[in-house]
PDB file of N, CA and C in Angstrom:
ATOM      1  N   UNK A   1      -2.853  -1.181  -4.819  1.00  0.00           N
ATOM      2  CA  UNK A   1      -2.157  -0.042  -5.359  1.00  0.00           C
ATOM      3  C   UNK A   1      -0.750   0.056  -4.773  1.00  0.00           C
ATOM      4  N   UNK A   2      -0.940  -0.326  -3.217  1.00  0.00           N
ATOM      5  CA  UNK A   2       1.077  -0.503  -3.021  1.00  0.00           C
ATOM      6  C   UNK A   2       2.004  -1.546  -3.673  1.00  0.00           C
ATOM      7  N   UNK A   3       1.179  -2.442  -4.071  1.00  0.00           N
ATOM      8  CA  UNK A   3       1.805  -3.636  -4.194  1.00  0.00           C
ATOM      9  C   UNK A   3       2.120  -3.230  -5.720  1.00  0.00           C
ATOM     10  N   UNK A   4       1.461  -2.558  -6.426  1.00  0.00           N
ATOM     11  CA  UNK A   4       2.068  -1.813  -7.666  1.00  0.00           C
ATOM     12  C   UNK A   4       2.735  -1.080  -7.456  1.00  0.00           C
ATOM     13  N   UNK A   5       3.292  -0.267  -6.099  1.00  0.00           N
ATOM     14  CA  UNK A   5       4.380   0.368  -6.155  1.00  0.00           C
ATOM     15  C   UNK A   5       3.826   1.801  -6.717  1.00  0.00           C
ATOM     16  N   UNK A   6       2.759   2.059  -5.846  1.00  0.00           N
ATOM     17  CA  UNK A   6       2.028   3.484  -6.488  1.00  0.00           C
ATOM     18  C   UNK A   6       2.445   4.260  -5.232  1.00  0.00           C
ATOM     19  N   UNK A   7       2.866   5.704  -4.546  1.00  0.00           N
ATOM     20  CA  UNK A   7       3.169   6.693  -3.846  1.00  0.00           C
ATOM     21  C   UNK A   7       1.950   6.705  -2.659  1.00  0.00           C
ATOM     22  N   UNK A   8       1.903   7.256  -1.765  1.00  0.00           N
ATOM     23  CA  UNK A   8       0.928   7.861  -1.269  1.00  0.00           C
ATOM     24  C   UNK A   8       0.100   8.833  -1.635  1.00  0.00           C
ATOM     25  N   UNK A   9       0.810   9.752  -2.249  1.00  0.00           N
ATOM     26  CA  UNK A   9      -0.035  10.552  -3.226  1.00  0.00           C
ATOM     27  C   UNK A   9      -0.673  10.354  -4.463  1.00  0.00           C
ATOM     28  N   UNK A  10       0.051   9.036  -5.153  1.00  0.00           N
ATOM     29  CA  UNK A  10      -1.105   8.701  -6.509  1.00  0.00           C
ATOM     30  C   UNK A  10      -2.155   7.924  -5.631  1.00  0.00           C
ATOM     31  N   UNK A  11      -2.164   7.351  -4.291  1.00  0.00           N
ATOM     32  CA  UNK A  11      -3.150   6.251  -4.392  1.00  0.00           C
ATOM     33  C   UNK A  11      -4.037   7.444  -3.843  1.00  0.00           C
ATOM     34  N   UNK A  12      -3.940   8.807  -3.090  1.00  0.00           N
ATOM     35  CA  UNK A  12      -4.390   9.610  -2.441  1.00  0.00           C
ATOM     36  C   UNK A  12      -5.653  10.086  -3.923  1.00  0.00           C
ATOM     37  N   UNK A  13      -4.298  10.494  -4.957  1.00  0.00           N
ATOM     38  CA  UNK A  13      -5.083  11.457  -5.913  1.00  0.00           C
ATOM     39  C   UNK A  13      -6.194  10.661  -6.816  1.00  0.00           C
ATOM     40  N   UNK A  14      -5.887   9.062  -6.789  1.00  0.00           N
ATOM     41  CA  UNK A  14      -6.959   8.294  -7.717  1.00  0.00           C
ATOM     42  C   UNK A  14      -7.631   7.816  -6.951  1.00  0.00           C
ATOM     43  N   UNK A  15      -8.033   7.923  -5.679  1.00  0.00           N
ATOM     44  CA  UNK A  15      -9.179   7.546  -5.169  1.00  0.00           C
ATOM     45  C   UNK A  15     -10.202   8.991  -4.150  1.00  0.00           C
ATOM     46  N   UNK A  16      -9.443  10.073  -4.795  1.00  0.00           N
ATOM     47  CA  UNK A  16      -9.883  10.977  -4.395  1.00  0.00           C
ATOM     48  C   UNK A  16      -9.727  11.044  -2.516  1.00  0.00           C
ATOM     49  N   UNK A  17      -8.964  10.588  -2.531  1.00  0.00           N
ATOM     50  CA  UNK A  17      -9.044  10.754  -0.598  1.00  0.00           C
ATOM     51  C   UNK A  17      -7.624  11.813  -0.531  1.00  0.00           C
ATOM     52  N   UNK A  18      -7.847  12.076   1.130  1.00  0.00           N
ATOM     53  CA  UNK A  18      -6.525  13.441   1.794  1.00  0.00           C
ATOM     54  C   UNK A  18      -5.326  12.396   1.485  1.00  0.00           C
ATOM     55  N   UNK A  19      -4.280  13.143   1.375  1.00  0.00           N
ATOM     56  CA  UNK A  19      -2.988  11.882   1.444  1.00  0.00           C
ATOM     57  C   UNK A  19      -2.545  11.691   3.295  1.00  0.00           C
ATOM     58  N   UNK A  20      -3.250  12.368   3.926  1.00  0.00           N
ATOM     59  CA  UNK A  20      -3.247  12.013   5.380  1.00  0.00           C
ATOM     60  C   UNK A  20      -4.297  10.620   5.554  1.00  0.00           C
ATOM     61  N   UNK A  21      -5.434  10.542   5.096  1.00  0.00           N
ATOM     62  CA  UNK A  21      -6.191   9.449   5.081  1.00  0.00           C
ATOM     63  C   UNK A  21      -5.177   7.830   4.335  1.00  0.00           C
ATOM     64  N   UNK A  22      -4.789   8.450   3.629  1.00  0.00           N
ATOM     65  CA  UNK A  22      -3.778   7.426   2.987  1.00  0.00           C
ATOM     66  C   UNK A  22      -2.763   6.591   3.884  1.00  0.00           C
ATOM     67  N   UNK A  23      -1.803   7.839   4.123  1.00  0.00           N
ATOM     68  CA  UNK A  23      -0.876   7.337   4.997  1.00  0.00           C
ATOM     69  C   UNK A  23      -1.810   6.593   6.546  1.00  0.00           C
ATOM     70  N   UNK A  24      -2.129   6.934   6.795  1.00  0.00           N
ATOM     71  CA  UNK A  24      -2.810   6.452   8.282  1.00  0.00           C
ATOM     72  C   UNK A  24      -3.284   4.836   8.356  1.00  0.00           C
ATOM     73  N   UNK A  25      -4.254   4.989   6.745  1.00  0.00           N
ATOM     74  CA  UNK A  25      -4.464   3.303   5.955  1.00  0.00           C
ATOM     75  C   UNK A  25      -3.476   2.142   5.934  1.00  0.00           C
ATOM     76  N   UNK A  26      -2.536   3.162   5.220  1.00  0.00           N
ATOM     77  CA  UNK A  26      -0.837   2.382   5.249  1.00  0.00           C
ATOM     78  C   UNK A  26      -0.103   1.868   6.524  1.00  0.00           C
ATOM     79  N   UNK A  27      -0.411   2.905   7.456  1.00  0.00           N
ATOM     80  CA  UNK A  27       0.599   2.412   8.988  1.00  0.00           C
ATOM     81  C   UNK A  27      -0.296   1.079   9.478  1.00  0.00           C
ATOM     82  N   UNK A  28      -2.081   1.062   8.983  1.00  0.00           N
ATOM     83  CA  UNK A  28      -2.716   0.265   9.680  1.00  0.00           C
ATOM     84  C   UNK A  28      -2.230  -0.710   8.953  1.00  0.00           C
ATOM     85  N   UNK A  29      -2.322  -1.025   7.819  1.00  0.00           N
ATOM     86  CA  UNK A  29      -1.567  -1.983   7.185  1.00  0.00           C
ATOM     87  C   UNK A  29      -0.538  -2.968   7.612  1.00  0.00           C
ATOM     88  N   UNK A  30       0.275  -1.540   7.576  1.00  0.00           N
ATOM     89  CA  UNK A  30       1.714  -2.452   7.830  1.00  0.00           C
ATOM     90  C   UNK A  30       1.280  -3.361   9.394  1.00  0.00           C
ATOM     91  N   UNK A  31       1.203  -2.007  10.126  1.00  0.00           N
ATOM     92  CA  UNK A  31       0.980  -2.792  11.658  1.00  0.00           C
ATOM     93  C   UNK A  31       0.333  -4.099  11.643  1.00  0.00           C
ATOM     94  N   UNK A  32      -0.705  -4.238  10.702  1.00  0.00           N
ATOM     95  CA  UNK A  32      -1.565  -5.862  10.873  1.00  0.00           C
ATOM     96  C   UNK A  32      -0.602  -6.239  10.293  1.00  0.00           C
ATOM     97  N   UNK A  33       0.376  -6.608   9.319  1.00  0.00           N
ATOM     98  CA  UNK A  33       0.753  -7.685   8.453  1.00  0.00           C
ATOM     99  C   UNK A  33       1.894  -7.575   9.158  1.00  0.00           C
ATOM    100  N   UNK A  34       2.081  -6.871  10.500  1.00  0.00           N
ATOM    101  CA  UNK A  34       3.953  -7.018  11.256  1.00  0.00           C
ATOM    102  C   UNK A  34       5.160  -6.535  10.032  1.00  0.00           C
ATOM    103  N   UNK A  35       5.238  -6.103   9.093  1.00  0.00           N
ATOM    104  CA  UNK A  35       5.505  -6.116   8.124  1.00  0.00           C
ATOM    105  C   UNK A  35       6.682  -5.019   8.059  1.00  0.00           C
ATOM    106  N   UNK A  36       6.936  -3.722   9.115  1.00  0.00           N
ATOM    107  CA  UNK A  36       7.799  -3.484   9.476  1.00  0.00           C
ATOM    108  C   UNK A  36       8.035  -2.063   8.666  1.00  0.00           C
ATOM    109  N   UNK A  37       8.281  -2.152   6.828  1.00  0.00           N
ATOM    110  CA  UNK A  37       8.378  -1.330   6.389  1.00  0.00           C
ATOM    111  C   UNK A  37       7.560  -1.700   4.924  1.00  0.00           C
ATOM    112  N   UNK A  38       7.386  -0.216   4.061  1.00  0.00           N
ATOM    113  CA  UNK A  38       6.495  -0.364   3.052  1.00  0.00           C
ATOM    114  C   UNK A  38       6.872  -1.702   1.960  1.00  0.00           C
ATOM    115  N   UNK A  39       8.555  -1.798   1.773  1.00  0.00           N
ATOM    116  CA  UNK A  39       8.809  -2.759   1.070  1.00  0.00           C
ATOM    117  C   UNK A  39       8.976  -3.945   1.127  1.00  0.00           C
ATOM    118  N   UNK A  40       8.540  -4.341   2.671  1.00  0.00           N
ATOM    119  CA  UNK A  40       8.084  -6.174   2.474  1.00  0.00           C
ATOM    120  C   UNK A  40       6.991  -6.048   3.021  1.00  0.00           C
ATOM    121  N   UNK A  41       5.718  -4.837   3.268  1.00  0.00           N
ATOM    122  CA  UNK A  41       4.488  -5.171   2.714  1.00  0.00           C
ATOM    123  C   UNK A  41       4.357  -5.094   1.298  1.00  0.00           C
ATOM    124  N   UNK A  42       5.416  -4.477   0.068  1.00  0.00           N
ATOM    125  CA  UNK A  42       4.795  -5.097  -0.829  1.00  0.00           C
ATOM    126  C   UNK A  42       5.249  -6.274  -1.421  1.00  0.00           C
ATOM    127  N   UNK A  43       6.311  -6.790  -0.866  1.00  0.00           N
ATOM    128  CA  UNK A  43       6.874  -8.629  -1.358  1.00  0.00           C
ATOM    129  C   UNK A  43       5.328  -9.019  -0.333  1.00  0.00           C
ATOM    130  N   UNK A  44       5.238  -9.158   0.713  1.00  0.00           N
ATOM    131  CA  UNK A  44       4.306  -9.734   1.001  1.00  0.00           C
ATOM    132  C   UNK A  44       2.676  -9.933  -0.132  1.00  0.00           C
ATOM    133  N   UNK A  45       2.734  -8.442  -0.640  1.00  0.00           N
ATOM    134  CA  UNK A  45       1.125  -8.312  -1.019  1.00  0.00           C
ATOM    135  C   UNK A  45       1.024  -9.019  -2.516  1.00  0.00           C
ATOM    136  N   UNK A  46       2.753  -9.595  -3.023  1.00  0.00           N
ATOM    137  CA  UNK A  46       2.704  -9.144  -4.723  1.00  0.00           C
ATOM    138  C   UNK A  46       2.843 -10.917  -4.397  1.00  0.00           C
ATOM    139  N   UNK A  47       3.642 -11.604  -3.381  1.00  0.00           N
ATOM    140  CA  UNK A  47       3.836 -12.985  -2.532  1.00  0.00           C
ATOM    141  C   UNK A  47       2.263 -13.240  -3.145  1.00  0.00           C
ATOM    142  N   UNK A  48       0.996 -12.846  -2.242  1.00  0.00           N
ATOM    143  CA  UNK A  48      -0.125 -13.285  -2.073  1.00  0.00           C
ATOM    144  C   UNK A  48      -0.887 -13.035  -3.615  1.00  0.00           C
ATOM    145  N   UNK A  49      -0.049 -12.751  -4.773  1.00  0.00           N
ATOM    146  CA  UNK A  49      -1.074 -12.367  -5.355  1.00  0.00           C
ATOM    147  C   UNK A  49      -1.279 -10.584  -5.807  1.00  0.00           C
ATOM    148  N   UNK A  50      -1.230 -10.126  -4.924  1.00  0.00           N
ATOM    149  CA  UNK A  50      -1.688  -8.643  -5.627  1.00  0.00           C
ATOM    150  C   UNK A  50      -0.692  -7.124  -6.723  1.00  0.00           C
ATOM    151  N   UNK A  51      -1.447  -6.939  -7.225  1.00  0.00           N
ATOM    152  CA  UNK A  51      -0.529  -5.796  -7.871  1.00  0.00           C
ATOM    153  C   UNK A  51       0.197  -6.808  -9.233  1.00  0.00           C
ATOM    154  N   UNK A  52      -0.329  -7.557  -9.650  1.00  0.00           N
ATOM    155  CA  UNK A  52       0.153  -8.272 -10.929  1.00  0.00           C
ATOM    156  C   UNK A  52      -0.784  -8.116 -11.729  1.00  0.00           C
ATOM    157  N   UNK A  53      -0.797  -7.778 -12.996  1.00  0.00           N
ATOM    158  CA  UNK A  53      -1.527  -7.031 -14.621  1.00  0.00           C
ATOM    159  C   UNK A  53      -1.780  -8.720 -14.607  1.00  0.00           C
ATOM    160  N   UNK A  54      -2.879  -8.777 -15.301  1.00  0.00           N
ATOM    161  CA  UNK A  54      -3.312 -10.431 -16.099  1.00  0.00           C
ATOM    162  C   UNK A  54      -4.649 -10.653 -15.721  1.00  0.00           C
TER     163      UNK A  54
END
């Protein structure tokens, strides 16, 4: 859902979770992939594959 470039709050509101649970997901994220900021975890995630329609 980041790698589509979806908010914290849409990925919050379509999976029914707090948008505090969200963000917290996200920092763990980034922190594993060293990745620094949200927008080259998503070159990284869209790199590997994810967040592409087909």
């Amino acid at each position: 859902m980041i790698a589509a470039g979806r908010s914290n709050t849409q990925i919050a509101a379509e999976l029914y979770l707090s948008g505090k649970t969200v963000r917290n997901n996200v920092s763990t994220i980034l922190a594993k992939l060293q990745a620094g900021d949200r927008a080259n975890m998503i070159i990284r995630a869209r790199d590997a594959g994810f967040g592409q329609s087909g």
